[in-house]
N, C-alpha and C. Protein backbone atom coordinates (compact mmCIF):
# COMPACT_ATOMS: atom_id res chain seq x y z
N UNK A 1 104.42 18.77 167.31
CA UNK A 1 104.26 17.64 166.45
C UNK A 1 105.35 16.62 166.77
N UNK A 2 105.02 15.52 166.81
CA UNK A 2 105.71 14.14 167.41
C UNK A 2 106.16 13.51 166.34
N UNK A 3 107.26 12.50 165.69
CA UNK A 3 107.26 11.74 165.09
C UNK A 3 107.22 10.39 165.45
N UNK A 4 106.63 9.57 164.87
CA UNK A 4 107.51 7.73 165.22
C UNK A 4 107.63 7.24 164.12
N UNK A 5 108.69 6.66 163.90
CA UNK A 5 109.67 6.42 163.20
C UNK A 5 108.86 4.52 163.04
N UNK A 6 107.86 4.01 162.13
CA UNK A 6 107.44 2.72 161.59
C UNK A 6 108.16 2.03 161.52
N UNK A 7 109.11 2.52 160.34
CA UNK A 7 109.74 1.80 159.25
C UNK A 7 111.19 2.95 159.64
N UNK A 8 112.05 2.46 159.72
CA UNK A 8 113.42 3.04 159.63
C UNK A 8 114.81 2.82 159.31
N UNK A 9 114.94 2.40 157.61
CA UNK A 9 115.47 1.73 157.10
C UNK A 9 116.50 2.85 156.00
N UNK A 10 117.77 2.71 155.33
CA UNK A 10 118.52 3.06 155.32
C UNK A 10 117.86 4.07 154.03
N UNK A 11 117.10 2.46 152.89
CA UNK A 11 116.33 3.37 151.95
C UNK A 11 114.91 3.36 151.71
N UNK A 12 114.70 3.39 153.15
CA UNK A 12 112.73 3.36 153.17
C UNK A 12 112.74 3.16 154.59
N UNK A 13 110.94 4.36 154.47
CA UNK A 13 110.92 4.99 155.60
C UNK A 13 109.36 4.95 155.95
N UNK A 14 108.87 4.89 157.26
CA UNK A 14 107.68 4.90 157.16
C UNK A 14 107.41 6.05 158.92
N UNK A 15 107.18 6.86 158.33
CA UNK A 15 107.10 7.81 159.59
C UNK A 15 105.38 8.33 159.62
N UNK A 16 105.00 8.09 160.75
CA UNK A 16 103.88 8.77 161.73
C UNK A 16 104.11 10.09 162.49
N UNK A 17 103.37 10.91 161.86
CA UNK A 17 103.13 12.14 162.10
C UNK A 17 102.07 12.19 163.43
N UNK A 18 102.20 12.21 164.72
CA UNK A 18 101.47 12.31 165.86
C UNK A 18 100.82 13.82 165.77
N UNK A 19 99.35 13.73 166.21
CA UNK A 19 99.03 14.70 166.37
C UNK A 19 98.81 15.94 165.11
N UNK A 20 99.01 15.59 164.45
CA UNK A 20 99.17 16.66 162.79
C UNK A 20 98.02 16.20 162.11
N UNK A 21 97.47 17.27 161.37
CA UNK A 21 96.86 17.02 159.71
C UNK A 21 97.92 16.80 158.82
N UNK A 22 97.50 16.33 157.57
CA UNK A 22 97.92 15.47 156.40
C UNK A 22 99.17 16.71 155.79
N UNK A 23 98.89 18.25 156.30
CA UNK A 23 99.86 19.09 155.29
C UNK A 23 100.73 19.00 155.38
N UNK A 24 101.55 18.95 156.44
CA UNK A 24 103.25 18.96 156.51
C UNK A 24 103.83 17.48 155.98
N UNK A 25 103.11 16.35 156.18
CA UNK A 25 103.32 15.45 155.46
C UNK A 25 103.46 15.42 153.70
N UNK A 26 101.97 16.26 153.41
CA UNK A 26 101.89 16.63 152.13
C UNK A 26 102.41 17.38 151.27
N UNK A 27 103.33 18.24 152.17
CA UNK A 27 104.42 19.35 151.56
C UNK A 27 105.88 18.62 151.66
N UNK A 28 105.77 17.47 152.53
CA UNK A 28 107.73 16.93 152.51
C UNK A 28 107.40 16.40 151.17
N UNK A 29 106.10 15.63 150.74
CA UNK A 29 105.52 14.60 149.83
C UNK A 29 105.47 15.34 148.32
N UNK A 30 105.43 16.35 148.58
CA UNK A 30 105.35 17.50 146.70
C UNK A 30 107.23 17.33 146.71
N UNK A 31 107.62 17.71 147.98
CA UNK A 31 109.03 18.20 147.37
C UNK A 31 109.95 17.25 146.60
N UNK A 32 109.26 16.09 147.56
CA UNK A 32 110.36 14.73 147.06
C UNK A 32 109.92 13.67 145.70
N UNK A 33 108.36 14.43 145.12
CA UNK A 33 107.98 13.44 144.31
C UNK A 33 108.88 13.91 142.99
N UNK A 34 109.58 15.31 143.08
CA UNK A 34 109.95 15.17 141.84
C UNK A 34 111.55 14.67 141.90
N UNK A 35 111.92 14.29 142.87
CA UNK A 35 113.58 14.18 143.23
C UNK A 35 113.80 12.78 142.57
N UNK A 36 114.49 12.52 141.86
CA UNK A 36 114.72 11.30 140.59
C UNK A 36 115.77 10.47 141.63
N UNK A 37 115.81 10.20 142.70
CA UNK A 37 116.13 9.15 143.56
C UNK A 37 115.13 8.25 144.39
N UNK A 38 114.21 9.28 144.78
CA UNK A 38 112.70 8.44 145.07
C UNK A 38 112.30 7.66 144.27
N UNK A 39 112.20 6.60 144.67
CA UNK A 39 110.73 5.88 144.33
C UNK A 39 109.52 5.69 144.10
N UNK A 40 109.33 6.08 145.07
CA UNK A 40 107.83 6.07 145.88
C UNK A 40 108.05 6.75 147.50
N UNK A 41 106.90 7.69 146.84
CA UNK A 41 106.73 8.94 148.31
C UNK A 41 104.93 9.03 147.76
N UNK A 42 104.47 8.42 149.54
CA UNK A 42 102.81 8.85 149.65
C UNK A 42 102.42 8.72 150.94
N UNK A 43 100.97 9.65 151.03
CA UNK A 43 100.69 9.89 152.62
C UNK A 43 99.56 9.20 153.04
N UNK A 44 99.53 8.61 153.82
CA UNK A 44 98.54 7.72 153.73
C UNK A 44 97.35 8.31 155.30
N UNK A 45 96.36 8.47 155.18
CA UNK A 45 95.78 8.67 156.83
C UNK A 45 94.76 7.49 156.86
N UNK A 46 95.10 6.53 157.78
CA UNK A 46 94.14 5.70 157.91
C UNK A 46 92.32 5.43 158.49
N UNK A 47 92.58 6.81 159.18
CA UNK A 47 90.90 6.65 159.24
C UNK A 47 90.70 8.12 159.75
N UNK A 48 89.94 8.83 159.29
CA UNK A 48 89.20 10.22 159.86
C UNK A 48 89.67 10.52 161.09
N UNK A 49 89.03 9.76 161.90
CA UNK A 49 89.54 9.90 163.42
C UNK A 49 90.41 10.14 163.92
N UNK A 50 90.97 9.23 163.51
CA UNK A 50 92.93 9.21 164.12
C UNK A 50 93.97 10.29 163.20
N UNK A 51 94.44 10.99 164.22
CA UNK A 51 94.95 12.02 163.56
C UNK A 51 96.55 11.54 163.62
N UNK A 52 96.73 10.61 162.81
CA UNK A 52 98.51 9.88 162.49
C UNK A 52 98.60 9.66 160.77
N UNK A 53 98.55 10.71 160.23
CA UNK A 53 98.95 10.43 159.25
C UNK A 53 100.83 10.11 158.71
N UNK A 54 100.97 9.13 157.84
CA UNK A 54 101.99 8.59 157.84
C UNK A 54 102.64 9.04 156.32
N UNK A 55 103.69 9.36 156.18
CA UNK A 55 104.77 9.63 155.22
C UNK A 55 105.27 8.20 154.88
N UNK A 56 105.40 7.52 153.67
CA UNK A 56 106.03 6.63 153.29
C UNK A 56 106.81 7.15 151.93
N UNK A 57 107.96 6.86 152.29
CA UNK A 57 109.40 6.76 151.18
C UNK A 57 110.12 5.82 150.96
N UNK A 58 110.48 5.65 149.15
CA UNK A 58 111.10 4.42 149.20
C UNK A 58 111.89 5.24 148.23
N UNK A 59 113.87 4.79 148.31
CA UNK A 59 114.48 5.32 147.70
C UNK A 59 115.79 4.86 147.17
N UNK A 60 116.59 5.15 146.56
CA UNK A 60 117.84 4.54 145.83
C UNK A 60 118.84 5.32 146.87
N UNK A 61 118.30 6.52 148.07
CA UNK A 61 119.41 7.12 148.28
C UNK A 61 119.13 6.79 150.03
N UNK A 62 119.57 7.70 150.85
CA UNK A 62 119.98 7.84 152.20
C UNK A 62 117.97 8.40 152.42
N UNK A 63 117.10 7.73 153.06
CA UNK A 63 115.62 8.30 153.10
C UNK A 63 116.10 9.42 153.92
N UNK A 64 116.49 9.46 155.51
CA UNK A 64 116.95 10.45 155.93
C UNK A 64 117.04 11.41 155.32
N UNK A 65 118.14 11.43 154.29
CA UNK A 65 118.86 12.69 153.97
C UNK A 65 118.11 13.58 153.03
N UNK A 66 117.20 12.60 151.88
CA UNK A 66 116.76 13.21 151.19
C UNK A 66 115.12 13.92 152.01
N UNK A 67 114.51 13.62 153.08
CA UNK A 67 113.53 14.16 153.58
C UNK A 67 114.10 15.53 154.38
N UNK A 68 115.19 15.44 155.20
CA UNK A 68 115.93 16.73 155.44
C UNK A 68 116.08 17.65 154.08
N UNK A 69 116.62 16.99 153.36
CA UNK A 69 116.46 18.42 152.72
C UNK A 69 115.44 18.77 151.92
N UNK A 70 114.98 17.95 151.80
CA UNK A 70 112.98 18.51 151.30
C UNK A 70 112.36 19.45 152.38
N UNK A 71 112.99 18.96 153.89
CA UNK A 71 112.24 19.88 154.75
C UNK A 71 113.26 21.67 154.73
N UNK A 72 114.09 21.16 154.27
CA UNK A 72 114.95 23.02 154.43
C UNK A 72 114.63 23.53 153.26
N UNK A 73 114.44 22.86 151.68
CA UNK A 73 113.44 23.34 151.05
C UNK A 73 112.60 24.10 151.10
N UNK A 74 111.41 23.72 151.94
CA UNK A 74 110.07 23.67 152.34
C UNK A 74 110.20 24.99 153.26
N UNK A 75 111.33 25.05 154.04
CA UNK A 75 111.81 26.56 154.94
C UNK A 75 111.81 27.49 154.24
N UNK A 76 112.71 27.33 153.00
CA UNK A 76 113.28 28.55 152.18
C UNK A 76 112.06 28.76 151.28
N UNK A 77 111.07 27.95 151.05
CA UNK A 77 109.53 28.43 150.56
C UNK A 77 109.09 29.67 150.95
N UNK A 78 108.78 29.06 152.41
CA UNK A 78 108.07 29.83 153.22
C UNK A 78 108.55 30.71 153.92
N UNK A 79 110.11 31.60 153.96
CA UNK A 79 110.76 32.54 154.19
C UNK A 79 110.73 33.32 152.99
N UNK A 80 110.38 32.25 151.88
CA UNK A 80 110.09 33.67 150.04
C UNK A 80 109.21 34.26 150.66
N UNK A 81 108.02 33.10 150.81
CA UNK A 81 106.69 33.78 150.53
C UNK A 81 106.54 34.38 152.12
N UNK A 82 107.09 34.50 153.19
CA UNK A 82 107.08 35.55 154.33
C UNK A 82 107.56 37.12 153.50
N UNK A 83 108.62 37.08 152.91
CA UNK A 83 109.13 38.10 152.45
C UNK A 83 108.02 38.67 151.62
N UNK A 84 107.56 37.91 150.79
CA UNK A 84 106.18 38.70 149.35
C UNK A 84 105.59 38.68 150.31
N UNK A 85 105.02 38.85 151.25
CA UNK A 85 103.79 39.42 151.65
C UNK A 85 104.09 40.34 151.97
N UNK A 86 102.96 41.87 151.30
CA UNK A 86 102.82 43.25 151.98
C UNK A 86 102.47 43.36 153.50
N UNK A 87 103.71 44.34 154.10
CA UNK A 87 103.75 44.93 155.40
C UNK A 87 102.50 45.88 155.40
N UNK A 88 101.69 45.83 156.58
CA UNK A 88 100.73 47.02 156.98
C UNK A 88 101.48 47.68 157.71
């Protein structure tokens, strides 16, 4: 998965997801809607076809910083839920 970087501004961000479906966008997008420095966080895919769906953030803080750590978040999720799942 590729990024390009739209919009790359200190507190707003507009990143293209190359090559991806809408989820990993849609999971940075749950973590940060409840973070009370955001603004505005939404994913936008502009047409069926084109597989670039885009992350937009607007924020009072560092966009960077707060999408990093939505994404190590998003790690420590999915290292719980690796762990709860029963071994065969």
């Amino acid at each position: 998965m590729k990024l390009n970087f739209v919009e790359d501004e200190a507190k707003s961000a507009v990143i293209e997801f190359i090559d991806a479906d809408r989820s990993v966008p849609e999971m940075i997008k749950s973590k940060l809607i409840d973070n009370k420095d955001v603004e505005f966080v939404g994913v936008v895919k502009e047409h069926p076809d084109i597989n670039k769906p885009k992350l937009i953030v607007k924020s009072t803080k560092n966009v960077r910083t707060l999408i990093l750590k939505a994404v190590e978040e998003l790690q420590e999720d999915i290292k719980d839920l690796a762990s709860s799942l029963p071994k065969k």
